[in-house]
C-alpha atoms as a PDB file:
ATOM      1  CA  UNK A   1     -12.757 -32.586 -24.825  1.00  0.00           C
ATOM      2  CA  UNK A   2     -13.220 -29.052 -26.175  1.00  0.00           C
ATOM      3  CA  UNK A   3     -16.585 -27.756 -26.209  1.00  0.00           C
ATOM      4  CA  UNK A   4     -18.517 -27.168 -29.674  1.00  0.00           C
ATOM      5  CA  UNK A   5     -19.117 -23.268 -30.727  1.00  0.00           C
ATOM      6  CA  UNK A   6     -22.921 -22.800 -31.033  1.00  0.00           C
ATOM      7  CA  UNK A   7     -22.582 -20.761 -33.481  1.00  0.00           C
ATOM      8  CA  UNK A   8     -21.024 -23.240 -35.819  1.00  0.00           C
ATOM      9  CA  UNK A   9     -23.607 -26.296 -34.864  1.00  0.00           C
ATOM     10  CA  UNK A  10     -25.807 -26.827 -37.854  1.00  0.00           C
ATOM     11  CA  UNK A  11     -23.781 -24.531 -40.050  1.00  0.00           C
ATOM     12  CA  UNK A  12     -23.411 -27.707 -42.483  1.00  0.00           C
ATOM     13  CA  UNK A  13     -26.930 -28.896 -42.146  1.00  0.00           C
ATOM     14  CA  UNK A  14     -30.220 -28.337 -43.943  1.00  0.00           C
ATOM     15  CA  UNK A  15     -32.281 -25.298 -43.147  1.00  0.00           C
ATOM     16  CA  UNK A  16     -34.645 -25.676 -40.462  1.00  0.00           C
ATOM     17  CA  UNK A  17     -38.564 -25.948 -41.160  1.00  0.00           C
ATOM     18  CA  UNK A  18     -40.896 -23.630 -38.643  1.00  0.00           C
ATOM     19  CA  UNK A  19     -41.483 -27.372 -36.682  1.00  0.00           C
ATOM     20  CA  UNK A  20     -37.891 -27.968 -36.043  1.00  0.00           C
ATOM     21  CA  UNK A  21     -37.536 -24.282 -35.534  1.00  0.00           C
ATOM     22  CA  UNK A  22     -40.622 -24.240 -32.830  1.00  0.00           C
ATOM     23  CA  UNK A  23     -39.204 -27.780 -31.091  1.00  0.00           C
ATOM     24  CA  UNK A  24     -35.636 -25.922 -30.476  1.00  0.00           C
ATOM     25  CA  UNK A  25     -37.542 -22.736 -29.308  1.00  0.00           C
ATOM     26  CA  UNK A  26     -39.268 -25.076 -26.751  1.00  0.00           C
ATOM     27  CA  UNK A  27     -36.223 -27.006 -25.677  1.00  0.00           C
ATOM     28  CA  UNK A  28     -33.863 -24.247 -24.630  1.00  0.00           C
ATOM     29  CA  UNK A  29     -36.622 -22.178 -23.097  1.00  0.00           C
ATOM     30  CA  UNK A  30     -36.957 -25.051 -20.817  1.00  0.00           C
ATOM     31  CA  UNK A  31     -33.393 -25.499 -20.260  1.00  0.00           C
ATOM     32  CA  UNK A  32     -32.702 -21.876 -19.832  1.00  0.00           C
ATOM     33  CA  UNK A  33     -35.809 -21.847 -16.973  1.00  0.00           C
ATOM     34  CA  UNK A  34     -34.517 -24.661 -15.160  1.00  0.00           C
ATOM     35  CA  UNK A  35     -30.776 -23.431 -14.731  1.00  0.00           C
ATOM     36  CA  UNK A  36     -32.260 -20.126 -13.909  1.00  0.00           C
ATOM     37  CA  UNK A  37     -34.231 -21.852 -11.380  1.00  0.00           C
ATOM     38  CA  UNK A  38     -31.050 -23.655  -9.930  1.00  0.00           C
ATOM     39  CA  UNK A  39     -29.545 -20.284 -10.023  1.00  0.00           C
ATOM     40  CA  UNK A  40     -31.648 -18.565  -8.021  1.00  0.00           C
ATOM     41  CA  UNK A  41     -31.922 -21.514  -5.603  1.00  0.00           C
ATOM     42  CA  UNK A  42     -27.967 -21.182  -5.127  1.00  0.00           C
ATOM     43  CA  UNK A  43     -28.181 -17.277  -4.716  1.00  0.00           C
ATOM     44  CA  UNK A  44     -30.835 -17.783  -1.690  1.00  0.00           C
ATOM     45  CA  UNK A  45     -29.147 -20.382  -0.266  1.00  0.00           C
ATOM     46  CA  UNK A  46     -25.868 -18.438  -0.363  1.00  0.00           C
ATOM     47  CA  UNK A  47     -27.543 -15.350   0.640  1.00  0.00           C
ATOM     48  CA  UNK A  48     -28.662 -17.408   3.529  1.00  0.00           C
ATOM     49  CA  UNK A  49     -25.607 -18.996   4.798  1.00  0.00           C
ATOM     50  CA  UNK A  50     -23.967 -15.073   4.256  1.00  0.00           C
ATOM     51  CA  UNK A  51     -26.299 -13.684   6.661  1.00  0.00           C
ATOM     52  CA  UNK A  52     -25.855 -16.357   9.243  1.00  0.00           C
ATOM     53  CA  UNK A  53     -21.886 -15.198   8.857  1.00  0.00           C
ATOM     54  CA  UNK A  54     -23.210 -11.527   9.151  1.00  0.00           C
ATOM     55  CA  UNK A  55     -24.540 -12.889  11.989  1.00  0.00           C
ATOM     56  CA  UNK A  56     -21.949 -14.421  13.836  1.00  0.00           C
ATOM     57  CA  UNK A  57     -20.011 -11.224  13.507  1.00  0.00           C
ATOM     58  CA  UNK A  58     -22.319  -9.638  15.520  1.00  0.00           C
ATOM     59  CA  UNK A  59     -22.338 -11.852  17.954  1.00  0.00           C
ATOM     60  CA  UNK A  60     -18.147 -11.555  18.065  1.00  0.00           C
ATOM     61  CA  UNK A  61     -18.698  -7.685  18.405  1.00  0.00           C
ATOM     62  CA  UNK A  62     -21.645  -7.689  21.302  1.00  0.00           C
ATOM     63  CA  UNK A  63     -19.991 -10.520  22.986  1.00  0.00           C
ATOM     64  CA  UNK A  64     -15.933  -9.358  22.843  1.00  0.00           C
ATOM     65  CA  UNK A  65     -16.015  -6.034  21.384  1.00  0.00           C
ATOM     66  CA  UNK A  66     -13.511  -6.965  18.616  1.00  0.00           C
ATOM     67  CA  UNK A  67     -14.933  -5.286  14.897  1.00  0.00           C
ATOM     68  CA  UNK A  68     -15.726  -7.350  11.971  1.00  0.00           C
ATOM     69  CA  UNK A  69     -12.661  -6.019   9.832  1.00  0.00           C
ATOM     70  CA  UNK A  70     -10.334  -6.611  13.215  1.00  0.00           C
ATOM     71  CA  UNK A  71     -11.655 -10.461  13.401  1.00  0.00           C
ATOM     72  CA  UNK A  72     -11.286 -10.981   9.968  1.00  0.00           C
ATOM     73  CA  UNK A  73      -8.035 -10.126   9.890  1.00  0.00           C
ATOM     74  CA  UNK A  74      -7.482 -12.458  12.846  1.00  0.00           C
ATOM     75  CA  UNK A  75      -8.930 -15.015  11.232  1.00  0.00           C
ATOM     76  CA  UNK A  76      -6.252 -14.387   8.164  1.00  0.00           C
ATOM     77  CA  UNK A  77      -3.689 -14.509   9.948  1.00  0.00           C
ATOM     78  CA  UNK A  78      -4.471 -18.047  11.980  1.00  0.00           C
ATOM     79  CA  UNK A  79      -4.590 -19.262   8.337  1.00  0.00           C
ATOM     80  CA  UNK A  80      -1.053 -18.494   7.796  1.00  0.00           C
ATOM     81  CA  UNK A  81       1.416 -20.793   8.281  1.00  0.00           C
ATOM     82  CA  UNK A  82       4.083 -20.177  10.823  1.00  0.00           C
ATOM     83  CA  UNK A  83       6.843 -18.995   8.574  1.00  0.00           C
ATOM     84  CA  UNK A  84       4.060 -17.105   6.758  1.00  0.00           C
ATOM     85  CA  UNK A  85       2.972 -15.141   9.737  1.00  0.00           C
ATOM     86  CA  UNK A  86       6.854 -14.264  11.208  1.00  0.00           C
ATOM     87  CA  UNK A  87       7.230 -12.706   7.818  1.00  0.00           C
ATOM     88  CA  UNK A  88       4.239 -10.524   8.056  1.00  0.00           C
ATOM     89  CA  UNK A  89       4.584  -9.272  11.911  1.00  0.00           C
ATOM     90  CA  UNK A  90       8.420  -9.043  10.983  1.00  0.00           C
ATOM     91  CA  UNK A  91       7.846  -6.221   7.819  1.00  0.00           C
ATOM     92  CA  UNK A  92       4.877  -4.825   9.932  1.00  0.00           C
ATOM     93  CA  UNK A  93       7.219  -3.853  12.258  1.00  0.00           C
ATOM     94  CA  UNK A  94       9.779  -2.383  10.432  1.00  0.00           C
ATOM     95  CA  UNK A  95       6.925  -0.532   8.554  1.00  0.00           C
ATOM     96  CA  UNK A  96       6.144   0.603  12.089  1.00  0.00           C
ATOM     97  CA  UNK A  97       9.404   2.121  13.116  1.00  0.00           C
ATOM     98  CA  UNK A  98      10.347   3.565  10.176  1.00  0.00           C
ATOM     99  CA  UNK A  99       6.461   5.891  10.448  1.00  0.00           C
ATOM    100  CA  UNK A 100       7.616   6.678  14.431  1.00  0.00           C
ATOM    101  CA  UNK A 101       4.863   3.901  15.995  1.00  0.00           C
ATOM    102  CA  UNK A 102       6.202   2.342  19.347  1.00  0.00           C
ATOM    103  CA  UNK A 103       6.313  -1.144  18.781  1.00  0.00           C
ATOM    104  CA  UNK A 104       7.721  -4.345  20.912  1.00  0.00           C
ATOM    105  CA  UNK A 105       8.779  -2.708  24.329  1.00  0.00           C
ATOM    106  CA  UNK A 106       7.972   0.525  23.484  1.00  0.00           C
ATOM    107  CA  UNK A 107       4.261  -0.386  23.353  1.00  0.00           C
ATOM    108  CA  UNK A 108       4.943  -1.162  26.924  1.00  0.00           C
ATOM    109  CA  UNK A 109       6.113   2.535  27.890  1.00  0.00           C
ATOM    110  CA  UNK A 110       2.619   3.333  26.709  1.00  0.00           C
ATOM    111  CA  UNK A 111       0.648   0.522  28.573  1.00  0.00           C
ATOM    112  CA  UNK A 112       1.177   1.439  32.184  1.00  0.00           C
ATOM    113  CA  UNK A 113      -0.117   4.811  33.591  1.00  0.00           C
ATOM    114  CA  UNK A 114       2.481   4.472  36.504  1.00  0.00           C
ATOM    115  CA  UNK A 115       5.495   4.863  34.276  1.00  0.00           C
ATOM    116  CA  UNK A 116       4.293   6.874  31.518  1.00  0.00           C
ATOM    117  CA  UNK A 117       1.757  10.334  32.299  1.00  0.00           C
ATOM    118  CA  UNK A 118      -0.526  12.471  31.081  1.00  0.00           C
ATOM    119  CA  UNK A 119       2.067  14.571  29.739  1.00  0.00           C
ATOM    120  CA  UNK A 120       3.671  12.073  27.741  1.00  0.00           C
ATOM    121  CA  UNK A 121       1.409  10.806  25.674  1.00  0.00           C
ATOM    122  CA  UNK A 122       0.111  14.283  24.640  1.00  0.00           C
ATOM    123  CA  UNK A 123       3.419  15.105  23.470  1.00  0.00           C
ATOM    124  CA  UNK A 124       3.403  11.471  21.631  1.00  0.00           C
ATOM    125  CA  UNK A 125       0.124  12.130  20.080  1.00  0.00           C
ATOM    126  CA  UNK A 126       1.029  15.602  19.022  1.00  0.00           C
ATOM    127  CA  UNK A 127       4.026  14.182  17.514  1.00  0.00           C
ATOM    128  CA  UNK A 128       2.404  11.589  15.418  1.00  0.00           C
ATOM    129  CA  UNK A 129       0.010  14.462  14.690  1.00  0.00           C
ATOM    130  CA  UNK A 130       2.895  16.495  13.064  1.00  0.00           C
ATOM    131  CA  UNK A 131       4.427  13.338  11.376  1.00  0.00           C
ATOM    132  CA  UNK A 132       0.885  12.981   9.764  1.00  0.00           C
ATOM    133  CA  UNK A 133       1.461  16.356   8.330  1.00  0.00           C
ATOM    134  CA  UNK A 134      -1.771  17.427  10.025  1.00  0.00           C
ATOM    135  CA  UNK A 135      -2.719  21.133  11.468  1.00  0.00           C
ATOM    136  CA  UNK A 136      -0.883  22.189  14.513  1.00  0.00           C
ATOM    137  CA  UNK A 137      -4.122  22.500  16.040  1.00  0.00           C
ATOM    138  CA  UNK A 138      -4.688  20.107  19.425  1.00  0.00           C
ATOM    139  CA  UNK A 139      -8.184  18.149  19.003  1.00  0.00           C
ATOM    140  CA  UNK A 140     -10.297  18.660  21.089  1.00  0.00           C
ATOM    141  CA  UNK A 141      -9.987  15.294  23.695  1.00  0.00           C
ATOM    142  CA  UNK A 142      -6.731  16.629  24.701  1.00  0.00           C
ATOM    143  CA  UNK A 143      -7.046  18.833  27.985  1.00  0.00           C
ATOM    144  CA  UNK A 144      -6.130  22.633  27.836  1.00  0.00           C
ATOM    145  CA  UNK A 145      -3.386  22.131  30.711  1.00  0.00           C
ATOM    146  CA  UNK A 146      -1.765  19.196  28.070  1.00  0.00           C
ATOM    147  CA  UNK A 147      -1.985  21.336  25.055  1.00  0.00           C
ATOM    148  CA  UNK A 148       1.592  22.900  25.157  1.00  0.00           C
ATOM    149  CA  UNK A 149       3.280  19.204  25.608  1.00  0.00           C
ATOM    150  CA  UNK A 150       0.572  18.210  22.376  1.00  0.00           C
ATOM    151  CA  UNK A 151       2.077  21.103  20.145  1.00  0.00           C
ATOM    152  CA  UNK A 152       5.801  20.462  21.197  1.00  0.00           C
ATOM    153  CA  UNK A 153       5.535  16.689  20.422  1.00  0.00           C
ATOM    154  CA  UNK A 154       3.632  18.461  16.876  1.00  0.00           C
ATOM    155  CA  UNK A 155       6.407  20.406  16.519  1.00  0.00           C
ATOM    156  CA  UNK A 156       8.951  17.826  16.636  1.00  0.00           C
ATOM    157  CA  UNK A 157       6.885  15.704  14.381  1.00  0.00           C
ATOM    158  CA  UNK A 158       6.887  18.439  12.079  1.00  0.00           C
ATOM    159  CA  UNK A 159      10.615  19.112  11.949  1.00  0.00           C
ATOM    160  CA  UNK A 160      11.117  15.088  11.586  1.00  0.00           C
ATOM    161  CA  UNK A 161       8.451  15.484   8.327  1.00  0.00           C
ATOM    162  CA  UNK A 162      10.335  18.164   6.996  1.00  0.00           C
ATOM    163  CA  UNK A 163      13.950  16.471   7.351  1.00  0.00           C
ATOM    164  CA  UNK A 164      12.211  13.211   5.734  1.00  0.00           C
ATOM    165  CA  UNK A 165      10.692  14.969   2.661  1.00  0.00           C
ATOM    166  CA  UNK A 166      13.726  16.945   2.195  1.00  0.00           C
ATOM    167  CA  UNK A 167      15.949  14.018   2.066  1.00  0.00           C
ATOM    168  CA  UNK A 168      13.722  11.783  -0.046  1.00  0.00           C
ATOM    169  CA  UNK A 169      13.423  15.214  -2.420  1.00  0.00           C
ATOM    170  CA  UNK A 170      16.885  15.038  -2.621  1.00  0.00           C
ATOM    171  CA  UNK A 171      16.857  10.984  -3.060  1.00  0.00           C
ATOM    172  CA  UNK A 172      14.220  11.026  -5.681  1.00  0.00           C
ATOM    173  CA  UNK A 173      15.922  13.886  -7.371  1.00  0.00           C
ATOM    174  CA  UNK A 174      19.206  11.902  -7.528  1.00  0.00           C
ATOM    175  CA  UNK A 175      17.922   8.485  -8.800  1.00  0.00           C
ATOM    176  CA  UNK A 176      15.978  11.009 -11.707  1.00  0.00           C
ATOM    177  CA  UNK A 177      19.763  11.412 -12.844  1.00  0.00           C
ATOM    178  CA  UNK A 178      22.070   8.559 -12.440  1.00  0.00           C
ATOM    179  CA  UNK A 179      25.516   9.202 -12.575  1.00  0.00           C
ATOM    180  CA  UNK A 180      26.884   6.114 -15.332  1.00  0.00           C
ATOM    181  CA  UNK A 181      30.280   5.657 -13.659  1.00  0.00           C
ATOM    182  CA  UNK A 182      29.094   5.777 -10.211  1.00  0.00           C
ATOM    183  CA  UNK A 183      28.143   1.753  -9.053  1.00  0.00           C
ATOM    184  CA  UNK A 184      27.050   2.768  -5.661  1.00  0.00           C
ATOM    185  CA  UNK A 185      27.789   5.284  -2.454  1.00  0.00           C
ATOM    186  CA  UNK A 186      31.341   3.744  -0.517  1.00  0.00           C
ATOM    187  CA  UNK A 187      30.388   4.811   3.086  1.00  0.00           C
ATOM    188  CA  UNK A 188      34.503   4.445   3.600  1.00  0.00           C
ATOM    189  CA  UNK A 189      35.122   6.715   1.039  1.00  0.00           C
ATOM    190  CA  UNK A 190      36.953  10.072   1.935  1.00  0.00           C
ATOM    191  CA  UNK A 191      35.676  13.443   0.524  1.00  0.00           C
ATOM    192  CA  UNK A 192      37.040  14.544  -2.542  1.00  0.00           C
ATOM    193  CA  UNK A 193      39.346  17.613  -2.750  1.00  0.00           C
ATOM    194  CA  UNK A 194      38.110  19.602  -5.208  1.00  0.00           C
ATOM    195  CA  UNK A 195      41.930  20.990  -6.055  1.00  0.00           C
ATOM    196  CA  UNK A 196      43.238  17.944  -6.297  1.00  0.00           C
ATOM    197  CA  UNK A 197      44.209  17.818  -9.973  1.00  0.00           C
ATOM    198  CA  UNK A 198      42.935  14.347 -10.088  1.00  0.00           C
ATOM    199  CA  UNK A 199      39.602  14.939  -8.758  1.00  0.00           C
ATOM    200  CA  UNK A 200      39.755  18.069 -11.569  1.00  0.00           C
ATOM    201  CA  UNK A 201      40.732  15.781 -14.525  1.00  0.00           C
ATOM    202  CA  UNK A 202      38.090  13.183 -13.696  1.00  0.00           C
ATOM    203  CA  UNK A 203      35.215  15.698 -13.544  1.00  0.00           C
ATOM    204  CA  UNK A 204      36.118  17.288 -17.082  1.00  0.00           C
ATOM    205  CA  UNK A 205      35.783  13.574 -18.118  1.00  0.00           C
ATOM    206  CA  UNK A 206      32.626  13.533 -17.006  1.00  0.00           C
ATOM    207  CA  UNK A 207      32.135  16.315 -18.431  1.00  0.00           C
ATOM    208  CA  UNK A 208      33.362  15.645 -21.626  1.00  0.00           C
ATOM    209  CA  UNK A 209      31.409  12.092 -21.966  1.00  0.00           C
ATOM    210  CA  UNK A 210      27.886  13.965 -21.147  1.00  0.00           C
ATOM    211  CA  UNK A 211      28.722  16.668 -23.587  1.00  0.00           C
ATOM    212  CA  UNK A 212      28.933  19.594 -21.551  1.00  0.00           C
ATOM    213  CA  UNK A 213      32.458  20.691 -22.665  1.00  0.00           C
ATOM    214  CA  UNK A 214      31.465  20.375 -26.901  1.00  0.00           C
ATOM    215  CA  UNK A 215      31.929  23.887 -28.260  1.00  0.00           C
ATOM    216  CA  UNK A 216      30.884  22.934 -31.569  1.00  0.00           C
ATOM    217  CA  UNK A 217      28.595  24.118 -33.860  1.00  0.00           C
ATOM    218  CA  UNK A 218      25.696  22.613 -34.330  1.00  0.00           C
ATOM    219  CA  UNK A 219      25.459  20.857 -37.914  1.00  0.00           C
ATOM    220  CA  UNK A 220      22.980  22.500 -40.470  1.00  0.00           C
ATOM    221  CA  UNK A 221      19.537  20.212 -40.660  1.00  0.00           C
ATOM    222  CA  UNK A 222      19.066  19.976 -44.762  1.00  0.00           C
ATOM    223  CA  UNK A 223      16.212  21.756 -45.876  1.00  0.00           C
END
């Protein structure tokens, strides 16, 4: 049932006299107090039960050392189903590999100081460093003696930035102009010979159809 528009109730009736106009005054001051009043009552009672949750986070964090925003998105996950959560870890990975991050066995290179030294993992943390795009500066937790292995790995992440960017430049720049007859990249293809007379006649087609080979002049705009 749709609800009435207040201001349309009584737009039919007689004016009101200053009784009936006092009596309404009256009437939804009370009901506006008393649903204020509920309100209120809800807000401190959900204030309350918010604190006991602020609470129990705190308790999670003294007791296992695991952060509010890492628990929380534990508890996000567990509410996934399990098709759900194989999709997630599944693009988190790939997401992973494609920014350089171990994941899956190569976490495991990382996890044992017997296999993997000092050495090592300044050069990996340089290298993430210079993927990151930051300064080629070592920070200052990383020893003097492991500095050079920190700025190789830098430099390496660096050179791996600057290959990326230059490629998706060069991507970007060639989706901003579409070739019309071309429906996709054959990887089978062979390269074109640029005197075949083939290759030469489809170009000035190309040409031709984008308007690059119109010698014309242009036609006089009417004054």
């Amino acid at each position: 049932m749709a609800r009435s528009n207040p201001a349309e109730i009584g737009d039919n009736s007689e004016p009101l006299t200053d009784d009936e106009r006092a009596d309404l005054i009256a009437f939804y001051g009370q009901k506006i107090r008393t649903q204020e009043r509920k309100a209120a009552e809800a807000k401190a009672a959900y204030d309350l039960e918010r604190t006991e949750v602020k609470n129990l986070f705190a308790l999670v964090k003294g007791d296992l050392q695991i952060s509010r925003k890492d628990f929380e998105d534990l508890l996000g996950k567990q509410d996934m189903t399990e098709a759900e959560f194989r999709n997630f870890t599944t693009k988190r990975d790939a997401l992973y590999r494609l920014s350089g991050l171990p994941v899956g066995a190569q976490i495991d290179m990382f996890s044992h100081a017997d296999t993997v030294d000092d050495q090592a993992q300044a050069e990996a943390n340089g290298y993430r460093a210079g993927v990151r795009g930051d300064e080629g500066i070592a920070p200052e937790h990383i020893a003097p003696i492991l500095r050079g292995n920190w700025e190789h790995g830098w430099g390496r992440g660096q050179a791996e930035l600057g290959a990326r960017m230059e490629r998706a430049s060069a991507l970007l720049a060639k989706r901003g102009e579409p070739d019309a007859d071309d429906d996709g990249i054959d990887l089978n293809e062979e390269e074109e010979d640029p005197t075949d007379p083939e290759v030469i006649a489809e170009k000035t087609r190309k040409l031709k159809r984008a308007g690059f080979m119109d010698r014309s002049e242009p036609e006089e705009v009417a004054a």
